[in-house]
Protein backbone atom coordinates (compact mmCIF):
# COMPACT_ATOMS: atom_id res chain seq x y z
CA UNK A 1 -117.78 67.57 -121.41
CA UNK A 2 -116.74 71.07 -122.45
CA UNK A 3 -115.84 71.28 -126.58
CA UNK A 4 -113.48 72.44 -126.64
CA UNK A 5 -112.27 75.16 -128.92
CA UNK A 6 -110.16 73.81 -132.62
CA UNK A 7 -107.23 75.99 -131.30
CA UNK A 8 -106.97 73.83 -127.80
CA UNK A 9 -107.69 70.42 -130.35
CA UNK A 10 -104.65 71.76 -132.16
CA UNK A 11 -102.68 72.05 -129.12
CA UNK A 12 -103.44 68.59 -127.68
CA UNK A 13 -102.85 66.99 -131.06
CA UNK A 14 -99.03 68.77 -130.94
CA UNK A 15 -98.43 67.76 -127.71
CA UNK A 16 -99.05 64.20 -128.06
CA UNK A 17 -97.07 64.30 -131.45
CA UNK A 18 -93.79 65.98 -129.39
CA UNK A 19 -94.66 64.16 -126.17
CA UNK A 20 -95.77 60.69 -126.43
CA UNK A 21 -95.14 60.00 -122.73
CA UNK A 22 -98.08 62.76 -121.85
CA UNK A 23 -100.57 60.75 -122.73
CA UNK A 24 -98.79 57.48 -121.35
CA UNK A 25 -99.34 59.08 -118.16
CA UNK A 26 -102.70 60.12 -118.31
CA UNK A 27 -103.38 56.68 -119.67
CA UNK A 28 -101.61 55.07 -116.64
CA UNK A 29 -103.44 57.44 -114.39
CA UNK A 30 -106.88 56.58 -115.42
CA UNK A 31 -106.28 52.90 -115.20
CA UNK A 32 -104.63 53.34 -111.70
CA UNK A 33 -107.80 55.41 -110.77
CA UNK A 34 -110.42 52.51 -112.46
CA UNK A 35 -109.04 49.95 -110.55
CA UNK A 36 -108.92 51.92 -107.18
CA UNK A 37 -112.82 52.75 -107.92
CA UNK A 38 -114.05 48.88 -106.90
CA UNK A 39 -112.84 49.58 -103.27
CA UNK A 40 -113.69 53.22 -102.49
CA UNK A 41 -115.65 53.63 -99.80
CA UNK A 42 -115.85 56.97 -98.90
CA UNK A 43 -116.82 59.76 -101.36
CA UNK A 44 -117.23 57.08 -104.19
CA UNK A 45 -118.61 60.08 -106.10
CA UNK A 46 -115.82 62.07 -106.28
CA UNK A 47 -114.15 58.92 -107.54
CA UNK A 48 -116.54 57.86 -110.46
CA UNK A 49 -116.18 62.08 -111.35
CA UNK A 50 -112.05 61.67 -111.44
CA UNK A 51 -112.50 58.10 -113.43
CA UNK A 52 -114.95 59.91 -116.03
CA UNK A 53 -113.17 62.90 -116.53
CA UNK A 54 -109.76 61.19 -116.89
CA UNK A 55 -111.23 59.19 -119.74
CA UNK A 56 -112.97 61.59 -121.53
CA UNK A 57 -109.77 63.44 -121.11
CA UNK A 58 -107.49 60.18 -122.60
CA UNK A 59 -109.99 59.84 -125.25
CA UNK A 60 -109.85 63.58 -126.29
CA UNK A 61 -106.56 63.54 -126.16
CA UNK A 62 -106.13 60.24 -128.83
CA UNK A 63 -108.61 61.53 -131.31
CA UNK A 64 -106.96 65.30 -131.06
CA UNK A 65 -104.70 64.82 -134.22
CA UNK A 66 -107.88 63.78 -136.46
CA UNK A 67 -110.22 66.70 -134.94
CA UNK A 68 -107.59 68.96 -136.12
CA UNK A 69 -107.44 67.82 -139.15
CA UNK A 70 -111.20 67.97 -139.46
CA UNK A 71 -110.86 71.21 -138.28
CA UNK A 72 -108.56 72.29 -140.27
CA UNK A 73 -110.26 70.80 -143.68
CA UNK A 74 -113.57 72.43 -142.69
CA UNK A 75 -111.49 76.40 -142.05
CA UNK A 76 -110.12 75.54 -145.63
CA UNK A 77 -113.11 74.85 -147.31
CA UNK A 78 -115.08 77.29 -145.53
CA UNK A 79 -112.83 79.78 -146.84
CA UNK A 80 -112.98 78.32 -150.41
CA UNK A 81 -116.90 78.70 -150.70
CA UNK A 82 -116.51 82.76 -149.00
């Protein structure tokens, strides 16, 4: 997966605080998708790609709030030692 950058972390972790129901639908999206993947028969590629990326996605998305604090502790610091 792509890092990504501690300004887009900061962004996911705000949304999710405003907008609870974001990640309730990416979470309800993945498990539709996981359950589809037992009978897809064509392409079943492209549908163990979509079922990966959706949960790295979910997962990004519920650990956002404590990157950006990490990220945020680590800018402070940084600029305490400068």
């Amino acid at each position: 997966m792509k890092r990504p950058s501690p300004e887009v972390i900061k962004a996911l972790a705000n949304t999710v605080r405003q907008y609870p129901e974001v990640l309730e639908w990416l979470e309800g999206w993945s498990t539709e998708e996981l359950s589809r993947l037992p009978n897809a028969t064509q392409n079943t590629a492209l549908a163990q790609g979509r079922c990966q990326i959706l949960n790295e996605l979910v997962e990004l998305i519920k650990k956002s709030p404590e990157y950006a604090a990490k990220s945020f502790l680590f800018i402070l610091c940084k600029n305490c030692f400068e």
